[in-house]
PDB file of N, CA and C in Angstrom:
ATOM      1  N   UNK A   1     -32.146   3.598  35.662  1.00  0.00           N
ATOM      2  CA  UNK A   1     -32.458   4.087  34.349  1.00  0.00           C
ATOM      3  C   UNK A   1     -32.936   5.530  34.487  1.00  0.00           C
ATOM      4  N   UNK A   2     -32.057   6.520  33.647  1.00  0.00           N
ATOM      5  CA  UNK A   2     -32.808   7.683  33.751  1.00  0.00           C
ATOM      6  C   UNK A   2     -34.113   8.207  32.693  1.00  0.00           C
ATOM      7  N   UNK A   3     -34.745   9.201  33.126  1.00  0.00           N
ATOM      8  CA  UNK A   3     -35.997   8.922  32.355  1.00  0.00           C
ATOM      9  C   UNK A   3     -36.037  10.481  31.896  1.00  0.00           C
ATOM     10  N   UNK A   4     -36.593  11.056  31.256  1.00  0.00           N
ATOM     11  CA  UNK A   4     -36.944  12.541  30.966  1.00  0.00           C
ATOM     12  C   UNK A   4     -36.078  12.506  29.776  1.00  0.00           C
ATOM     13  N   UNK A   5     -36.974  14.116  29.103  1.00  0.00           N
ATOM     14  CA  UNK A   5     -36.684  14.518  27.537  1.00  0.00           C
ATOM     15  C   UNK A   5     -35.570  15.625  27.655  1.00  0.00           C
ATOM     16  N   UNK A   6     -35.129  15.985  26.933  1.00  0.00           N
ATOM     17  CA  UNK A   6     -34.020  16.550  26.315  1.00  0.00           C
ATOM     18  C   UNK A   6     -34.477  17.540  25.416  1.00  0.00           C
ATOM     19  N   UNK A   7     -34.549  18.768  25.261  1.00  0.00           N
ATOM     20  CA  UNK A   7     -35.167  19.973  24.525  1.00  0.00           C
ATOM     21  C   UNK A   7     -33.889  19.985  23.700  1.00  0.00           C
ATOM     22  N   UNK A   8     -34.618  19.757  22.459  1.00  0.00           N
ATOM     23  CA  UNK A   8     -33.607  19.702  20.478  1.00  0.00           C
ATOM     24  C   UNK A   8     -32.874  20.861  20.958  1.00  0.00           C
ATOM     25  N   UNK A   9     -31.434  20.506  20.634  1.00  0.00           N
ATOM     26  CA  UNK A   9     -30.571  21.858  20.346  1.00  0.00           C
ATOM     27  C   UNK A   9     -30.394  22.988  19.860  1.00  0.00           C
ATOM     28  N   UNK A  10     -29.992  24.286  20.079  1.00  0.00           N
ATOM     29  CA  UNK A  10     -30.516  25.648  19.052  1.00  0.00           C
ATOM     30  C   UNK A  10     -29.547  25.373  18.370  1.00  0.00           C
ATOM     31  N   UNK A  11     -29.828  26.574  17.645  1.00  0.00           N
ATOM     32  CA  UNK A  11     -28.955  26.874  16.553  1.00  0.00           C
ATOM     33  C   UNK A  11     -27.484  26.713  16.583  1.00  0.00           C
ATOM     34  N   UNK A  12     -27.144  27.911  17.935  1.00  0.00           N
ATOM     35  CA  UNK A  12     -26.004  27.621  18.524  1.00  0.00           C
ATOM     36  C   UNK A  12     -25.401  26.735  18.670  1.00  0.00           C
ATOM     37  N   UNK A  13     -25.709  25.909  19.300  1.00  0.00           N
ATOM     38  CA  UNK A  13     -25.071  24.539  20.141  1.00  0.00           C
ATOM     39  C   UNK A  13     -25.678  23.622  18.688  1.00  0.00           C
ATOM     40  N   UNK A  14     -26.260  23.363  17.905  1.00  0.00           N
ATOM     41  CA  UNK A  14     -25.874  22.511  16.703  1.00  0.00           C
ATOM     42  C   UNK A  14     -25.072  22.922  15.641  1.00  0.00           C
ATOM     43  N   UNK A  15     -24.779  24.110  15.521  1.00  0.00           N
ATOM     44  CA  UNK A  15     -23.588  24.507  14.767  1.00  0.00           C
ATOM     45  C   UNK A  15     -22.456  24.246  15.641  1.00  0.00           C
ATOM     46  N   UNK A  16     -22.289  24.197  17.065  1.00  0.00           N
ATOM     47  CA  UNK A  16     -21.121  24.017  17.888  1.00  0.00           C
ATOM     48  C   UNK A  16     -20.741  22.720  17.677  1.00  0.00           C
ATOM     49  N   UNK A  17     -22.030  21.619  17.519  1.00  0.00           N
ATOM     50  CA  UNK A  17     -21.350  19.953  17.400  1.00  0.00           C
ATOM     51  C   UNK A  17     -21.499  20.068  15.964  1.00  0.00           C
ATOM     52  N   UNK A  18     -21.203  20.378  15.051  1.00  0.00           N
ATOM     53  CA  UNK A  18     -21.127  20.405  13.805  1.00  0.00           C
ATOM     54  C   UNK A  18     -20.078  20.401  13.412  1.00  0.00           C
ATOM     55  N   UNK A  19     -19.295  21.820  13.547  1.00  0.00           N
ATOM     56  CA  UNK A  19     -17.807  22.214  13.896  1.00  0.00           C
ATOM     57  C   UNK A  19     -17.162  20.854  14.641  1.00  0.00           C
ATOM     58  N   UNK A  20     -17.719  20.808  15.688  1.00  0.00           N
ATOM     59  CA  UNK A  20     -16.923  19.694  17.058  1.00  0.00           C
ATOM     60  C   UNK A  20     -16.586  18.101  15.683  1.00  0.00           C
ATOM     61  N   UNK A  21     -17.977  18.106  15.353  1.00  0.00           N
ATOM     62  CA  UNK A  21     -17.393  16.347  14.385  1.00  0.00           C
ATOM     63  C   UNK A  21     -16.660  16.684  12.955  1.00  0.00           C
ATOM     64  N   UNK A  22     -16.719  18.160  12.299  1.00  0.00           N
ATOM     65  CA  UNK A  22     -15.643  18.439  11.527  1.00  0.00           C
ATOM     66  C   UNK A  22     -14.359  18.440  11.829  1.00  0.00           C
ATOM     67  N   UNK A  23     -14.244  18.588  13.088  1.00  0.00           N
ATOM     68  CA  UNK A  23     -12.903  18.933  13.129  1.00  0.00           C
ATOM     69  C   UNK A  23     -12.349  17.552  13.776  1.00  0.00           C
ATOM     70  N   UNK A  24     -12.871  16.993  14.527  1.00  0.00           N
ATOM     71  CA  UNK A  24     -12.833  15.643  14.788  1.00  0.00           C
ATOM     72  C   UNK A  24     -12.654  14.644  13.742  1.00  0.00           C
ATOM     73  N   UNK A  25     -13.731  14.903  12.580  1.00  0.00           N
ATOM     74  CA  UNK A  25     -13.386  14.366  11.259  1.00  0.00           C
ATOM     75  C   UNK A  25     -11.676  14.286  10.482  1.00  0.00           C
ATOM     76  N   UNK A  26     -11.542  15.384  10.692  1.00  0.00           N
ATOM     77  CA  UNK A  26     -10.336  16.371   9.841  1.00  0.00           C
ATOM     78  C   UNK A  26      -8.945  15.717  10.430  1.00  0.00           C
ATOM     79  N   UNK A  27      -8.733  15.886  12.027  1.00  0.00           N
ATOM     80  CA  UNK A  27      -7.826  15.113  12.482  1.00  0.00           C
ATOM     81  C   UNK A  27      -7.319  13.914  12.380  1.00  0.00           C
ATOM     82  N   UNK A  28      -8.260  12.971  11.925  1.00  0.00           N
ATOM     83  CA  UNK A  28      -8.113  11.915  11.977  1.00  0.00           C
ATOM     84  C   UNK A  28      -8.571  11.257  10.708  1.00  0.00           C
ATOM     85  N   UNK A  29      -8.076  12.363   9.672  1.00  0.00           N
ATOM     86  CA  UNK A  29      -8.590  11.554   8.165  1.00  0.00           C
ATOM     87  C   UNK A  29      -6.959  11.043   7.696  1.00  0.00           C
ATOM     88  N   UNK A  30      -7.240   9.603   7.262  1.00  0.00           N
ATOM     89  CA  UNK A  30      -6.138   9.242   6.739  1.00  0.00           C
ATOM     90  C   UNK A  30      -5.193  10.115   5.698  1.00  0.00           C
ATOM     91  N   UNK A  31      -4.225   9.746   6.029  1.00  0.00           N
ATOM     92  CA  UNK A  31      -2.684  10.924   5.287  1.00  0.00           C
ATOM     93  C   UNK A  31      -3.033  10.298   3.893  1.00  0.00           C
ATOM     94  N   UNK A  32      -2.859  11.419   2.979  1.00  0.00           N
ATOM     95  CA  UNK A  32      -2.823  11.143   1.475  1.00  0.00           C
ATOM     96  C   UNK A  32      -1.159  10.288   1.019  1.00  0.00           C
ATOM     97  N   UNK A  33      -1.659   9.389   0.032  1.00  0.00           N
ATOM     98  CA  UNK A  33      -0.098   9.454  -0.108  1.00  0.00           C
ATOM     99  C   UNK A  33       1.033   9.813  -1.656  1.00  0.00           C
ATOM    100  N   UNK A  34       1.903  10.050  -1.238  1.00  0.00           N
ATOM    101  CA  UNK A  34       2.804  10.244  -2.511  1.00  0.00           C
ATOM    102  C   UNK A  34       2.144  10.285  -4.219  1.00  0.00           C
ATOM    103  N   UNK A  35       1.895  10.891  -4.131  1.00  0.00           N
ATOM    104  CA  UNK A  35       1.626  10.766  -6.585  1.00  0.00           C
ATOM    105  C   UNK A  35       2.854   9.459  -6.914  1.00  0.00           C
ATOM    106  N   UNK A  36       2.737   9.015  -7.486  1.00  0.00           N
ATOM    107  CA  UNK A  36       3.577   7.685  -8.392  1.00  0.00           C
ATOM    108  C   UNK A  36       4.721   8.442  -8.712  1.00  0.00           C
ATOM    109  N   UNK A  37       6.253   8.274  -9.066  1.00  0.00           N
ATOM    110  CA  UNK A  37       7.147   8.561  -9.923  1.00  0.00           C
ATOM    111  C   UNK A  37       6.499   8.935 -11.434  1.00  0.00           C
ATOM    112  N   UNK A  38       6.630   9.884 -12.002  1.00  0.00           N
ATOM    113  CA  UNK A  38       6.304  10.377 -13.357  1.00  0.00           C
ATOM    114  C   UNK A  38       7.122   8.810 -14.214  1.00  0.00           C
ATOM    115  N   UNK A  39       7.645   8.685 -14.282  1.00  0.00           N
ATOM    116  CA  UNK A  39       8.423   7.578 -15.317  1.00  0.00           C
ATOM    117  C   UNK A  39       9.243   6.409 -14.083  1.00  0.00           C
ATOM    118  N   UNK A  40       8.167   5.625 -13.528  1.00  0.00           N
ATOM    119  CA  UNK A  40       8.367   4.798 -12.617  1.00  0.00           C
ATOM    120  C   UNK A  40       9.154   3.023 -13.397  1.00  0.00           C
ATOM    121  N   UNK A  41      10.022   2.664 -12.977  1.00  0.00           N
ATOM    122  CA  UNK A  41      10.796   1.616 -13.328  1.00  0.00           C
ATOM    123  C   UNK A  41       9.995   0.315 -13.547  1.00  0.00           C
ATOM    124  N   UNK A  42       9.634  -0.152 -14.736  1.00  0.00           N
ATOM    125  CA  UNK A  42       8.616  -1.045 -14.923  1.00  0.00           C
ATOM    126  C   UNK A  42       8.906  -2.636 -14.920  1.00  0.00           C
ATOM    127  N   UNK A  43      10.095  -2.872 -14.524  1.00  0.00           N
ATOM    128  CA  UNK A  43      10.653  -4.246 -14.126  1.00  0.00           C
ATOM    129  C   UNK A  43      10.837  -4.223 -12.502  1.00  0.00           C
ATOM    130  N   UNK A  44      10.717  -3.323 -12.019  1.00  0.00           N
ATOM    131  CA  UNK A  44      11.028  -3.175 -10.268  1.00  0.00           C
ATOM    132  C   UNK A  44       9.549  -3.061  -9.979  1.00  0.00           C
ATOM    133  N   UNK A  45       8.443  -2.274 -10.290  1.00  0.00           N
ATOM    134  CA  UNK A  45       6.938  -2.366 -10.291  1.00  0.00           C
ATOM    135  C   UNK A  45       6.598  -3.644 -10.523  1.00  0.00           C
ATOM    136  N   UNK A  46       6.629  -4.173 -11.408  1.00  0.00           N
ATOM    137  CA  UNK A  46       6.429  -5.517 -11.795  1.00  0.00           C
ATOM    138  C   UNK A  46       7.189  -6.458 -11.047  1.00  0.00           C
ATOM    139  N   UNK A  47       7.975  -6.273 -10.801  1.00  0.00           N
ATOM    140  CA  UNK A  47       8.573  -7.288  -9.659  1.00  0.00           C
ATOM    141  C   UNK A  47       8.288  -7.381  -8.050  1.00  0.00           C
ATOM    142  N   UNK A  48       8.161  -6.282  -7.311  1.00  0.00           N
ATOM    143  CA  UNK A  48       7.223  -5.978  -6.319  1.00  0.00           C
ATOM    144  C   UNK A  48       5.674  -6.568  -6.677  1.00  0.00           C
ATOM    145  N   UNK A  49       5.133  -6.081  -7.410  1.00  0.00           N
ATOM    146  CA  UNK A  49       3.826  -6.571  -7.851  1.00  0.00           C
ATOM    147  C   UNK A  49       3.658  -8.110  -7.335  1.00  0.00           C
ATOM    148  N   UNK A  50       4.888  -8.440  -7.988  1.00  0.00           N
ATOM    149  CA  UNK A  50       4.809 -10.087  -7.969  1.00  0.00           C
ATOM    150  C   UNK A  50       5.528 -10.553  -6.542  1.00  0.00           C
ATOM    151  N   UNK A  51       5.714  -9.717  -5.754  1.00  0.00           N
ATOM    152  CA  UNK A  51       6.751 -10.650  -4.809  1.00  0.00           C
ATOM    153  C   UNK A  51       8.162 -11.365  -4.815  1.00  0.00           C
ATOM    154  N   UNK A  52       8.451 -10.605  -6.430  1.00  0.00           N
ATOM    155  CA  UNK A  52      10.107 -11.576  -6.424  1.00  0.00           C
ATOM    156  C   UNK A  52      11.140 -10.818  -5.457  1.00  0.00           C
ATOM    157  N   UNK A  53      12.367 -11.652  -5.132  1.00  0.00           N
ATOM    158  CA  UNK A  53      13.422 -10.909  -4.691  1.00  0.00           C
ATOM    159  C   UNK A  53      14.186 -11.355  -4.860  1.00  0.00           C
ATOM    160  N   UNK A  54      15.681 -11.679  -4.001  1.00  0.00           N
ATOM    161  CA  UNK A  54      16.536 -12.384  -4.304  1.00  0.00           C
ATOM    162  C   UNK A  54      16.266 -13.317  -3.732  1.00  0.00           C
ATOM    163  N   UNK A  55      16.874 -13.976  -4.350  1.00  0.00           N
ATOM    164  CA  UNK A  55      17.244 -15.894  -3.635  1.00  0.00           C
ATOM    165  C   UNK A  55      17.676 -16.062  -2.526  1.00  0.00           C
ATOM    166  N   UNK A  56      17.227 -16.743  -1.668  1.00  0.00           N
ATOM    167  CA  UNK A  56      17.714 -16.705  -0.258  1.00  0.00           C
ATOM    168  C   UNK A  56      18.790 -17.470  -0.250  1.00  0.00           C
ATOM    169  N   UNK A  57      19.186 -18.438  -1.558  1.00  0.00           N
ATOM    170  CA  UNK A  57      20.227 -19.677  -1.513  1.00  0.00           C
ATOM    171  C   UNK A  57      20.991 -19.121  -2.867  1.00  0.00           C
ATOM    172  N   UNK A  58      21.052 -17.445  -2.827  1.00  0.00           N
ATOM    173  CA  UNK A  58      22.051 -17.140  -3.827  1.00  0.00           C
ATOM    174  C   UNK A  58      23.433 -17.145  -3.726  1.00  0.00           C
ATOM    175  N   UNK A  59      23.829 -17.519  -2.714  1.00  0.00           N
ATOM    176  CA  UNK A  59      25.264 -17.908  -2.413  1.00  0.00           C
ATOM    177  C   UNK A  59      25.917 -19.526  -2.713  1.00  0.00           C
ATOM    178  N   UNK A  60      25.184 -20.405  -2.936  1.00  0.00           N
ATOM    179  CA  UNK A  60      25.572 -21.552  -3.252  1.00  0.00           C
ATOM    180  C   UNK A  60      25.323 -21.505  -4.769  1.00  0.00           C
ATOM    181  N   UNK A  61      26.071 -22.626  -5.550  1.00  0.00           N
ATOM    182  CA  UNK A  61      26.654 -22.290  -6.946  1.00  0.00           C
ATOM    183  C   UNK A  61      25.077 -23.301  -6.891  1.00  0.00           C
ATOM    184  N   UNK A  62      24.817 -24.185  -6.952  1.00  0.00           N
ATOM    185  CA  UNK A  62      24.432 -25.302  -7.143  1.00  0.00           C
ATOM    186  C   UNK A  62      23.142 -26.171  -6.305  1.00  0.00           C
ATOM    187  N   UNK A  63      22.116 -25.123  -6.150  1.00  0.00           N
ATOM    188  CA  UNK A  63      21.300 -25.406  -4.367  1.00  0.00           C
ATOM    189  C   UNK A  63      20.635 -27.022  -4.799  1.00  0.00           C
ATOM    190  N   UNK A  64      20.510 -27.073  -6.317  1.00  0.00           N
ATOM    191  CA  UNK A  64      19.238 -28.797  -6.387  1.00  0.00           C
ATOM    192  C   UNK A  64      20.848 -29.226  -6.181  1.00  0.00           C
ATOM    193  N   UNK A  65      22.136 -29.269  -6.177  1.00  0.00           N
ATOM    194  CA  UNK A  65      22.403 -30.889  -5.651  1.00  0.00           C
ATOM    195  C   UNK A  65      23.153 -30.685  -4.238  1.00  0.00           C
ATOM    196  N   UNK A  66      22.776 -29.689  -3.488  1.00  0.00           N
ATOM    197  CA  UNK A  66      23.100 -29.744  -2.038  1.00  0.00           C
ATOM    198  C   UNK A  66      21.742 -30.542  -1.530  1.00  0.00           C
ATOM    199  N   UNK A  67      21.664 -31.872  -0.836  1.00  0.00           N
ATOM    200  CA  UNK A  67      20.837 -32.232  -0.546  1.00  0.00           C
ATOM    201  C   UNK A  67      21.259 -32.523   1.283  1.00  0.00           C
TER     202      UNK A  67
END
């Protein structure tokens, strides 16, 4: 275990880690994303919203009497 004090940082060197976690900050701030479509498609929003898609059994005419 090491033991002894540490004399508070000047001016200098706390404006240096200041800068150091701004910029550290800055790099690694999540990417903004895209603005919405101005006049966005409100049956495709709404359908995403909800999870619909196509039918996975849209190729059979008739899927309740394929049993």
């Amino acid at each position: 275990m090491l033991t002894g004090t540490r004399p508070a940082p000047g001016p200098a060197e706390a404006a240096a880690i200041a800068a150091a976690l701004e910029r550290f900050r800055s790099e690694r701030a999540a990417a903004t994303l895209p603005a919405p479509a101005a006049n966005p498609d409100r049956w495709l929003e709404e359908a995403l919203l909800a999870g619909v898609g196509r039918s996975p059994t849209a190729l059979l005419r008739e899927p309740w009497l394929n049993i």
